[in-house]
PDB file of N, CA and C in Angstrom:
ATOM      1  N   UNK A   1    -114.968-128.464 -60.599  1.00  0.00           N
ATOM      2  CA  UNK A   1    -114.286-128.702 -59.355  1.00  0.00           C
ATOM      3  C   UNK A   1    -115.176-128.290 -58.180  1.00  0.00           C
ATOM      4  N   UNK A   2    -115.838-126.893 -58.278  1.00  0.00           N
ATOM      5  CA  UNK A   2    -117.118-126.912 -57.183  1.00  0.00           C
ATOM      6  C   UNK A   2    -117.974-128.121 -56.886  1.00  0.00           C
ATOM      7  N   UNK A   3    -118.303-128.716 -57.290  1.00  0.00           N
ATOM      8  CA  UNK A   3    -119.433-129.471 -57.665  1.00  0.00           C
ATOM      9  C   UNK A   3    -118.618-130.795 -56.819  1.00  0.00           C
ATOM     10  N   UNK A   4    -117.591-130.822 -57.130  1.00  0.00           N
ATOM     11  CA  UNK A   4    -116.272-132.171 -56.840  1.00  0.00           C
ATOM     12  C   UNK A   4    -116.271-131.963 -55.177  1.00  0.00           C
ATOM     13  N   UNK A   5    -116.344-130.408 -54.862  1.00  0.00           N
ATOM     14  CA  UNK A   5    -116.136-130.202 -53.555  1.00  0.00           C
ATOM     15  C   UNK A   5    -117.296-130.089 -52.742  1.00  0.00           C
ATOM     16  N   UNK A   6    -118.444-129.771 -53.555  1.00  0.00           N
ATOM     17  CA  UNK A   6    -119.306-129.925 -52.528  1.00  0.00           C
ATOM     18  C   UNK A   6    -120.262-131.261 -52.298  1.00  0.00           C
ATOM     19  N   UNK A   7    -120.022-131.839 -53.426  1.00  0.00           N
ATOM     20  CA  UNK A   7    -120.049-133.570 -53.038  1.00  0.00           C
ATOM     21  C   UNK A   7    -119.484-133.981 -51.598  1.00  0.00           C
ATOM     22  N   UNK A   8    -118.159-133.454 -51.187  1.00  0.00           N
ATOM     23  CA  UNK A   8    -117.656-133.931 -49.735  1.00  0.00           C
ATOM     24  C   UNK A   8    -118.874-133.721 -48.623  1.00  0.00           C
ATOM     25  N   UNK A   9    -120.061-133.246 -49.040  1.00  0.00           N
ATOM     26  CA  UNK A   9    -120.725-132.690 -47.874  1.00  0.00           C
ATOM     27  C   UNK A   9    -122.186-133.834 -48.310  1.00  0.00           C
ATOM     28  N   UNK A  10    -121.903-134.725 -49.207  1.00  0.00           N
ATOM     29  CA  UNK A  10    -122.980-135.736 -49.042  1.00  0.00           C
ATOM     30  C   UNK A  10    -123.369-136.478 -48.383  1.00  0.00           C
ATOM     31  N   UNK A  11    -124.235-136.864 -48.375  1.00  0.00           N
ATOM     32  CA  UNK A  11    -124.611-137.744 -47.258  1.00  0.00           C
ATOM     33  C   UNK A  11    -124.096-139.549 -47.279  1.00  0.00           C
ATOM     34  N   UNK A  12    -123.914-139.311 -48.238  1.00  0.00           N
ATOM     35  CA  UNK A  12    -123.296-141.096 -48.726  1.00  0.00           C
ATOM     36  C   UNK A  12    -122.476-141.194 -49.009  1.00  0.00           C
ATOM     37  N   UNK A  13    -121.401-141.805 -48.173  1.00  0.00           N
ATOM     38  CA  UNK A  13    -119.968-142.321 -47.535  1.00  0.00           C
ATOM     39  C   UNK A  13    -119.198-142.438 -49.180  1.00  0.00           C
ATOM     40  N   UNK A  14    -120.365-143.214 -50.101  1.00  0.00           N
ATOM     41  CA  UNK A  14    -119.809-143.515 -51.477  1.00  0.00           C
ATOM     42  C   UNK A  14    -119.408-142.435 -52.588  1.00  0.00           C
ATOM     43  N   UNK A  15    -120.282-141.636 -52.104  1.00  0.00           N
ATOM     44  CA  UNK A  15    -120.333-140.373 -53.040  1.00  0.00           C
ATOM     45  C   UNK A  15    -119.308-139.373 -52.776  1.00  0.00           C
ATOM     46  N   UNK A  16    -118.878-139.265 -51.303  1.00  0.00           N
ATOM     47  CA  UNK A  16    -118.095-138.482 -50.563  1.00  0.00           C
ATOM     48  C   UNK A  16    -116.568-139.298 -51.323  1.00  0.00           C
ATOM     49  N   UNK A  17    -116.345-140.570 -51.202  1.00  0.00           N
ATOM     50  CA  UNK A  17    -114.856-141.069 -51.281  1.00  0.00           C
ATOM     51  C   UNK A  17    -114.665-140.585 -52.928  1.00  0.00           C
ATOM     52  N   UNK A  18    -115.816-140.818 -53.627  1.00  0.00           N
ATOM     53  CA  UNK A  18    -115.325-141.002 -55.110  1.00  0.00           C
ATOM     54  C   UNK A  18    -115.037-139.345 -55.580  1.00  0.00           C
ATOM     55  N   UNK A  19    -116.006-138.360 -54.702  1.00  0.00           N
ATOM     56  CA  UNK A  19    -115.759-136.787 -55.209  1.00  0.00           C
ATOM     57  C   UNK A  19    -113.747-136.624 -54.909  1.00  0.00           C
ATOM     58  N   UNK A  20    -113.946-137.287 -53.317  1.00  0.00           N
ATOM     59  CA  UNK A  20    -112.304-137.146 -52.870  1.00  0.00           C
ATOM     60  C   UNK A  20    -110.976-137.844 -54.277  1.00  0.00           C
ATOM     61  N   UNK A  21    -111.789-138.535 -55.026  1.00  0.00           N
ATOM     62  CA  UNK A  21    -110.821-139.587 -55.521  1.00  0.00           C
ATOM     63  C   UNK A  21    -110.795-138.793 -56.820  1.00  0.00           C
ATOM     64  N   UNK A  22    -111.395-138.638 -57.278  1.00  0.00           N
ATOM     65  CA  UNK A  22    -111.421-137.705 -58.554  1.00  0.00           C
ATOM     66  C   UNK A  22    -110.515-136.193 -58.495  1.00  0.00           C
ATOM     67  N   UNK A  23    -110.818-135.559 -57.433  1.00  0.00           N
ATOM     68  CA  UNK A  23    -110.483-134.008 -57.372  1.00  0.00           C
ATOM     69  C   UNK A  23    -108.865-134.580 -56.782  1.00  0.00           C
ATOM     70  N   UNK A  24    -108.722-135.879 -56.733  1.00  0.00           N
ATOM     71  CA  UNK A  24    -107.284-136.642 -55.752  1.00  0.00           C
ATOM     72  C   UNK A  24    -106.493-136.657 -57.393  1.00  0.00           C
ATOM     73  N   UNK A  25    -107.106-137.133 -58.430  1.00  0.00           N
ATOM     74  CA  UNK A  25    -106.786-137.800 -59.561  1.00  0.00           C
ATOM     75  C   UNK A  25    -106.324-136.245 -60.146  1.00  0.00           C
ATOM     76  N   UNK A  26    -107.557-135.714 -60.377  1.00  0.00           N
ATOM     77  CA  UNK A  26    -107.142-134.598 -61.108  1.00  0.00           C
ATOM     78  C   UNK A  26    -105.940-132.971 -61.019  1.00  0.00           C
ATOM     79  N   UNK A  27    -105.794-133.261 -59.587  1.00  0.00           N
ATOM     80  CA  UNK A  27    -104.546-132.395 -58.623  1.00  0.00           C
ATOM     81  C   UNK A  27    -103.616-133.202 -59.542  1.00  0.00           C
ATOM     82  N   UNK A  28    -103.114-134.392 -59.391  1.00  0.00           N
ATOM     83  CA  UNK A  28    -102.328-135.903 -59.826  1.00  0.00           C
ATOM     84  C   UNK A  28    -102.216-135.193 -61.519  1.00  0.00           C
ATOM     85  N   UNK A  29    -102.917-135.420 -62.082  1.00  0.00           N
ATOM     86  CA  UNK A  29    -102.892-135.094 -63.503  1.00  0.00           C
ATOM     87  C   UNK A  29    -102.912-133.136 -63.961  1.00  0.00           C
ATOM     88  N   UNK A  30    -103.326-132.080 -63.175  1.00  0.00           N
ATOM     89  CA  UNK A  30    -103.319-130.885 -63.815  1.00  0.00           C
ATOM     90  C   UNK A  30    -102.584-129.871 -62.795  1.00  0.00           C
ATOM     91  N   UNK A  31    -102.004-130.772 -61.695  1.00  0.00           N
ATOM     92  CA  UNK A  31    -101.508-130.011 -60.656  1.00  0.00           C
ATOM     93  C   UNK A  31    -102.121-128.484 -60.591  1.00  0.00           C
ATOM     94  N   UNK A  32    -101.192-127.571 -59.938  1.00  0.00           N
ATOM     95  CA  UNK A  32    -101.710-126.590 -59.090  1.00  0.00           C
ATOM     96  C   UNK A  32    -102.077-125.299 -59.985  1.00  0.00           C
ATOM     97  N   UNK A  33    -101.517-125.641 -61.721  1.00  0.00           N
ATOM     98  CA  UNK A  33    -101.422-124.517 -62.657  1.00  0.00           C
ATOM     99  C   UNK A  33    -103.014-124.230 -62.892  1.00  0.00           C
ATOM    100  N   UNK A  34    -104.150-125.064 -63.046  1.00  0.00           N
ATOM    101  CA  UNK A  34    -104.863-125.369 -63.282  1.00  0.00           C
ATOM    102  C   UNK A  34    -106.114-125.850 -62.353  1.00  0.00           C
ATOM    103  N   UNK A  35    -105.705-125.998 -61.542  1.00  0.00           N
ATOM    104  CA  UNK A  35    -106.957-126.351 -60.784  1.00  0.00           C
ATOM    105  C   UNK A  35    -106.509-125.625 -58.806  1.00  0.00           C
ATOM    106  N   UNK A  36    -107.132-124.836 -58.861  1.00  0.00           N
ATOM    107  CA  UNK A  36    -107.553-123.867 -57.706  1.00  0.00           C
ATOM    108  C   UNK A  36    -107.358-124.693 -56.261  1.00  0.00           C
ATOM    109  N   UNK A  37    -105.902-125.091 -55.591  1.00  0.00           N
ATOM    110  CA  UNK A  37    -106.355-125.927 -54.508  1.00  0.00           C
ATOM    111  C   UNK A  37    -106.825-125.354 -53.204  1.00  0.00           C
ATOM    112  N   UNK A  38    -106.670-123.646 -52.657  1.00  0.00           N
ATOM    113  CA  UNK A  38    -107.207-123.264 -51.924  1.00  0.00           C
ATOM    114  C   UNK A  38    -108.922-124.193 -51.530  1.00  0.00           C
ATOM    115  N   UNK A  39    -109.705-124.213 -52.110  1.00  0.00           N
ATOM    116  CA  UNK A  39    -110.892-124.780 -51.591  1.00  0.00           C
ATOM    117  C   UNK A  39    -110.842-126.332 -50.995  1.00  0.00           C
ATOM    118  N   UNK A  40    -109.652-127.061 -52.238  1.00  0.00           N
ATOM    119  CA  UNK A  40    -109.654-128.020 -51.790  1.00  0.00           C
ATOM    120  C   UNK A  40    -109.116-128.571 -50.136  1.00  0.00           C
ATOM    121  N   UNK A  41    -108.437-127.266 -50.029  1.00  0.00           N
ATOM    122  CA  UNK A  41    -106.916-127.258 -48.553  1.00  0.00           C
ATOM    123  C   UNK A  41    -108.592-127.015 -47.088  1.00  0.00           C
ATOM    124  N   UNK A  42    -109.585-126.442 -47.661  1.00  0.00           N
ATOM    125  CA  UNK A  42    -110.312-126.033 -46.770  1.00  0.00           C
ATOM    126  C   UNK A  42    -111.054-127.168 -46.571  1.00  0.00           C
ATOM    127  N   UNK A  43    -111.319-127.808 -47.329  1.00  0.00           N
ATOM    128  CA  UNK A  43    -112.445-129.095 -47.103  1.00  0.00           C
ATOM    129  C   UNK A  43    -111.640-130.160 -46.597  1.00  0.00           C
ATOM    130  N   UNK A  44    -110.157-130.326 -46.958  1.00  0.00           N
ATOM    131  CA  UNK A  44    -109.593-131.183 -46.206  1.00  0.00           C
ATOM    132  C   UNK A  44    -110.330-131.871 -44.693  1.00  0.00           C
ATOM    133  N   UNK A  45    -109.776-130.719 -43.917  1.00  0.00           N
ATOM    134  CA  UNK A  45    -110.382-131.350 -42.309  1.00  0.00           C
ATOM    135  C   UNK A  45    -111.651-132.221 -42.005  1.00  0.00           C
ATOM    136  N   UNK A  46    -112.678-131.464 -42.726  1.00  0.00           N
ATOM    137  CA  UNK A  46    -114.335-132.078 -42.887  1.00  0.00           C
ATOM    138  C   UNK A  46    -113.781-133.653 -43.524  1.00  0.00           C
ATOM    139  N   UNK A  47    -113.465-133.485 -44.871  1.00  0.00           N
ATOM    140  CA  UNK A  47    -112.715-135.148 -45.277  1.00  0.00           C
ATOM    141  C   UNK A  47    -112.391-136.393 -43.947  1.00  0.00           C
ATOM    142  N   UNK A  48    -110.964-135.480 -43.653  1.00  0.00           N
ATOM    143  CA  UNK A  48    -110.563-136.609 -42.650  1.00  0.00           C
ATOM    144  C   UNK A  48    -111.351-136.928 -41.436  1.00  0.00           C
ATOM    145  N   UNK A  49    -112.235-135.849 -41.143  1.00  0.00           N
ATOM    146  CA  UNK A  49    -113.012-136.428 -39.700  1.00  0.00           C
ATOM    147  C   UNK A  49    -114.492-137.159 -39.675  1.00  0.00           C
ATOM    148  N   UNK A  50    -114.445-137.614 -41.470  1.00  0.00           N
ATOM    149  CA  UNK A  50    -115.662-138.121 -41.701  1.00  0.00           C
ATOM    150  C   UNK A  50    -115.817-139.609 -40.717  1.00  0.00           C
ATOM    151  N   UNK A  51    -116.677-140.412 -40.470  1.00  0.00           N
ATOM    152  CA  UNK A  51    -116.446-141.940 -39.621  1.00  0.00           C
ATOM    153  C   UNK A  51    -116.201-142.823 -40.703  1.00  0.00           C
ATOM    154  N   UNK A  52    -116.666-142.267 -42.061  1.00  0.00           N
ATOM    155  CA  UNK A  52    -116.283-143.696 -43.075  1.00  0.00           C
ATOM    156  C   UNK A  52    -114.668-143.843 -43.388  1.00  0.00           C
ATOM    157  N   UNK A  53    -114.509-145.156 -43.017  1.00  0.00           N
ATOM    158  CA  UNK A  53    -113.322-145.288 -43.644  1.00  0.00           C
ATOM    159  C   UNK A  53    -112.530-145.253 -44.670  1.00  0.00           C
ATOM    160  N   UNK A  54    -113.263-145.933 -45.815  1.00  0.00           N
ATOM    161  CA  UNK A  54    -112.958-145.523 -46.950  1.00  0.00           C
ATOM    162  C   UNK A  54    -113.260-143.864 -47.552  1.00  0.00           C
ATOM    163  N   UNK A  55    -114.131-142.989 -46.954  1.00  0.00           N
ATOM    164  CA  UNK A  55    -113.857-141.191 -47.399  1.00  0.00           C
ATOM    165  C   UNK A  55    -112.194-141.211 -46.380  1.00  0.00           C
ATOM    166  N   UNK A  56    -111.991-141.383 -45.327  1.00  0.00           N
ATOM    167  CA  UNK A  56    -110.742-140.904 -44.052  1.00  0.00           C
ATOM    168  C   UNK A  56    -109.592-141.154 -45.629  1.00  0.00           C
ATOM    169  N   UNK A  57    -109.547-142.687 -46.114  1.00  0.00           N
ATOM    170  CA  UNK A  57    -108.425-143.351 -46.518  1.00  0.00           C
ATOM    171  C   UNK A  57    -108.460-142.211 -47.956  1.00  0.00           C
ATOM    172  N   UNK A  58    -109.331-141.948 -48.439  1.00  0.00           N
ATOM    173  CA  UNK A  58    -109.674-140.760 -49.816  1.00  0.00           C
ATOM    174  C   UNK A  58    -108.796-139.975 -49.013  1.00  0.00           C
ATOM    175  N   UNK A  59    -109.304-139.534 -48.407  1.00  0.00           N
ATOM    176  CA  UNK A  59    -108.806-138.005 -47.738  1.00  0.00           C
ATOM    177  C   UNK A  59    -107.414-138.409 -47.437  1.00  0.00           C
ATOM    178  N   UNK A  60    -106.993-139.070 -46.857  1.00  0.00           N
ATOM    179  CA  UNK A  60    -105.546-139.233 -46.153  1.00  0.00           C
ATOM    180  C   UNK A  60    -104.831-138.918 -47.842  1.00  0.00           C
ATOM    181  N   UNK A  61    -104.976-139.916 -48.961  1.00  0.00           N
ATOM    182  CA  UNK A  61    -104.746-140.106 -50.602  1.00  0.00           C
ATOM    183  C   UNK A  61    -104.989-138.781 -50.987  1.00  0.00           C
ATOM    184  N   UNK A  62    -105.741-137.546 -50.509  1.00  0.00           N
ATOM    185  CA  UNK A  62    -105.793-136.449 -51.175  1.00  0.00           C
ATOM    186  C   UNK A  62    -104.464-135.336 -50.577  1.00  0.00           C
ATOM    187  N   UNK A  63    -104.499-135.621 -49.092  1.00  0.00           N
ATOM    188  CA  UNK A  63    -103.635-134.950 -48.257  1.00  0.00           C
ATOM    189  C   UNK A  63    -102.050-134.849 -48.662  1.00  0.00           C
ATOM    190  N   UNK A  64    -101.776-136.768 -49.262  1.00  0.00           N
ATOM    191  CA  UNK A  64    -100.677-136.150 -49.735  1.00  0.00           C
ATOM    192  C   UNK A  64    -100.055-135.977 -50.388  1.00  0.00           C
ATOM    193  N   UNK A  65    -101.220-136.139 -51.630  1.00  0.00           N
ATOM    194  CA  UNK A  65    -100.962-134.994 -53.262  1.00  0.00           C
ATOM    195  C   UNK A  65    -100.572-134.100 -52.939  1.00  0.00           C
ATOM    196  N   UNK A  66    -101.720-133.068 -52.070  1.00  0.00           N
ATOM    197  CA  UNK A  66    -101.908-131.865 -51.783  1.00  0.00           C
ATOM    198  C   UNK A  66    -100.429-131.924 -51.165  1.00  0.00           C
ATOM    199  N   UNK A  67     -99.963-132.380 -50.869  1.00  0.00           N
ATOM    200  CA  UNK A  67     -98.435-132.095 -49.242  1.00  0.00           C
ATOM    201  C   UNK A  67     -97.182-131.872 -50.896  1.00  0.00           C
ATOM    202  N   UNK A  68     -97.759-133.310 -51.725  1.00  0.00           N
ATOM    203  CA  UNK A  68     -96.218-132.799 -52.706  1.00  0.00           C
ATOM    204  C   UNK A  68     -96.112-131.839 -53.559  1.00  0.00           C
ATOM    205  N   UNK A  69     -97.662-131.106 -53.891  1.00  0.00           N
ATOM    206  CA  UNK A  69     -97.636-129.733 -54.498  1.00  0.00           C
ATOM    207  C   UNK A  69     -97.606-128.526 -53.846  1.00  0.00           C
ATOM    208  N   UNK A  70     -97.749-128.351 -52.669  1.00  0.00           N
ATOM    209  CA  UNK A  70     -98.424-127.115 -51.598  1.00  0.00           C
ATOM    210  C   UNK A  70     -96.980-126.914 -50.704  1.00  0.00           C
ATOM    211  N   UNK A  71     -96.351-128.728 -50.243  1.00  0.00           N
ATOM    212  CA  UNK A  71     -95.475-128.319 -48.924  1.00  0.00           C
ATOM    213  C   UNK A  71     -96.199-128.092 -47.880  1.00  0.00           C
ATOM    214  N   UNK A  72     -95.791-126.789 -47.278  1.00  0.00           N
ATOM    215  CA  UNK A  72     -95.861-126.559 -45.441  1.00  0.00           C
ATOM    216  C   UNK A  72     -97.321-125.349 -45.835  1.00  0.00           C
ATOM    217  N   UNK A  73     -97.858-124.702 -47.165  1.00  0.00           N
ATOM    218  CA  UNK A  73     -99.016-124.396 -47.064  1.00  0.00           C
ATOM    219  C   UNK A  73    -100.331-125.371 -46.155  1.00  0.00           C
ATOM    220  N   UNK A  74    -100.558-126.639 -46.600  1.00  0.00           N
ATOM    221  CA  UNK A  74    -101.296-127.851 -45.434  1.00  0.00           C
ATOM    222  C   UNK A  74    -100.733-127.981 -44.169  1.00  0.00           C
ATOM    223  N   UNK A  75     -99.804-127.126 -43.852  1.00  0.00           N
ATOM    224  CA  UNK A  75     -99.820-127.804 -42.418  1.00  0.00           C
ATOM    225  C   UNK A  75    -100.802-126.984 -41.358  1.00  0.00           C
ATOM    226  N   UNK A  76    -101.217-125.696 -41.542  1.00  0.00           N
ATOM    227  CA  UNK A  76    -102.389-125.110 -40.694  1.00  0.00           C
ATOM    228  C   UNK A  76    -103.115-125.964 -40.868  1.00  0.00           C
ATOM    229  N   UNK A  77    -103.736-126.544 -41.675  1.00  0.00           N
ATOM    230  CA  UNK A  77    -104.875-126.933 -42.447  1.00  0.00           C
ATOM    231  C   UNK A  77    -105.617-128.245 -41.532  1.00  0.00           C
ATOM    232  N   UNK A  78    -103.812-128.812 -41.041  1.00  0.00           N
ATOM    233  CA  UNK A  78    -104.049-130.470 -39.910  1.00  0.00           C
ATOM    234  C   UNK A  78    -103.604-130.190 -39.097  1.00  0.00           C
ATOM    235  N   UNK A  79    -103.553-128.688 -38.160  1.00  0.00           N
ATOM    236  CA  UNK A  79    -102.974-129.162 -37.024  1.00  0.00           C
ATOM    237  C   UNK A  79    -104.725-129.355 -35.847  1.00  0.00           C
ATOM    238  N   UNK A  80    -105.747-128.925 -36.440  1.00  0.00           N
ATOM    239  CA  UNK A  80    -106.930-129.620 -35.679  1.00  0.00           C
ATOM    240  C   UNK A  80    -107.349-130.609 -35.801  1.00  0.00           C
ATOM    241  N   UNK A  81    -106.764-131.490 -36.414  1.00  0.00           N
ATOM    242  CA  UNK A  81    -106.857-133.005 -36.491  1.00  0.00           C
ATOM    243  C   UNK A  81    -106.580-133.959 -35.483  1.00  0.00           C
ATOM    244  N   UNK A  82    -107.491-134.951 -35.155  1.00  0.00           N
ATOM    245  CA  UNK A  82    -107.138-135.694 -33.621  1.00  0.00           C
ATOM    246  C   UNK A  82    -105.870-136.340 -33.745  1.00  0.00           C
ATOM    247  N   UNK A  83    -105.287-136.407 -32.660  1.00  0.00           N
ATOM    248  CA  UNK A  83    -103.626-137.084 -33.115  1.00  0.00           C
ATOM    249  C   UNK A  83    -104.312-138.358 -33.396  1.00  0.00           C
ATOM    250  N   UNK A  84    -105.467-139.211 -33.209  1.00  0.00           N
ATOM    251  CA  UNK A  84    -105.660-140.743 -33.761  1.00  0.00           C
ATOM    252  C   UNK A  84    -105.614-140.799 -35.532  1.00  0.00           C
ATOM    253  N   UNK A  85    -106.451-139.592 -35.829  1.00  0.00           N
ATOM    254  CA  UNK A  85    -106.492-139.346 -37.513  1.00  0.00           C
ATOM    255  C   UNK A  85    -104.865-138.848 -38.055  1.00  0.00           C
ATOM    256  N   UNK A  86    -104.190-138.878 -37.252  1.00  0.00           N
ATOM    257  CA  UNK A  86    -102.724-137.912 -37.598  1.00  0.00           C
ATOM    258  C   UNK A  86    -101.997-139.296 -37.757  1.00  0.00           C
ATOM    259  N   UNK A  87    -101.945-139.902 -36.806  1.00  0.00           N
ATOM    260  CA  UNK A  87    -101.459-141.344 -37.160  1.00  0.00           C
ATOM    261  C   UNK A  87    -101.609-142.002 -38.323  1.00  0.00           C
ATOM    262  N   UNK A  88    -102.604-141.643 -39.096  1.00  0.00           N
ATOM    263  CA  UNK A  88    -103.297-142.371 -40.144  1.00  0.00           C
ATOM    264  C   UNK A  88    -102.496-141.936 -41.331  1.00  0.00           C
ATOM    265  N   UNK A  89    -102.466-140.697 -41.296  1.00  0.00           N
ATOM    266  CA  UNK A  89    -101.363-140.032 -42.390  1.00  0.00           C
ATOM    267  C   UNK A  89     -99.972-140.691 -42.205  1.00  0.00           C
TER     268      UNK A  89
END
């Protein structure tokens, strides 16, 4: 899952959506018993304010896994989010 997260900090738009889509999949399949989402709740923001669209649309798809396992834990997490990216959610 490190490795999943620090992919978000690649340089290629492609590499960034698919780390998001996987660590998206695997929340989806091992929920919160099992896989550590604190790190993931932190990389969130970096996600959504990427310019690629397809990482934003990952990220928006990770946000609200994360929202049906976590609740109101994510809401610090977006309130520095531009209200244009808030719309998107």
């Amino acid at each position: 899952m490190e490795e999943l997260i620090n992919g978000f900090s690649n340089k290629q738009p492609k590499i960034v959506a698919a780390c998001a889509s996987v660590v998206n999949q695997a929340i989806t399949d091992f929920c919160g018993k099992v896989i550590r989402m604190k790190p993931v709740v932190k990389s969130l923001q970096k996600l959504l304010e990427k310019p690629d669209k397809k990482v934003r649309e990952e990220a928006k798809l990770l946000a609200i896994e994360l929202y049906k396992w976590i609740r109101d834990a994510i809401r610090p997490k977006l309130v520095n989010i531009k209200s244009v990216q808030m719309k998107e959610l």
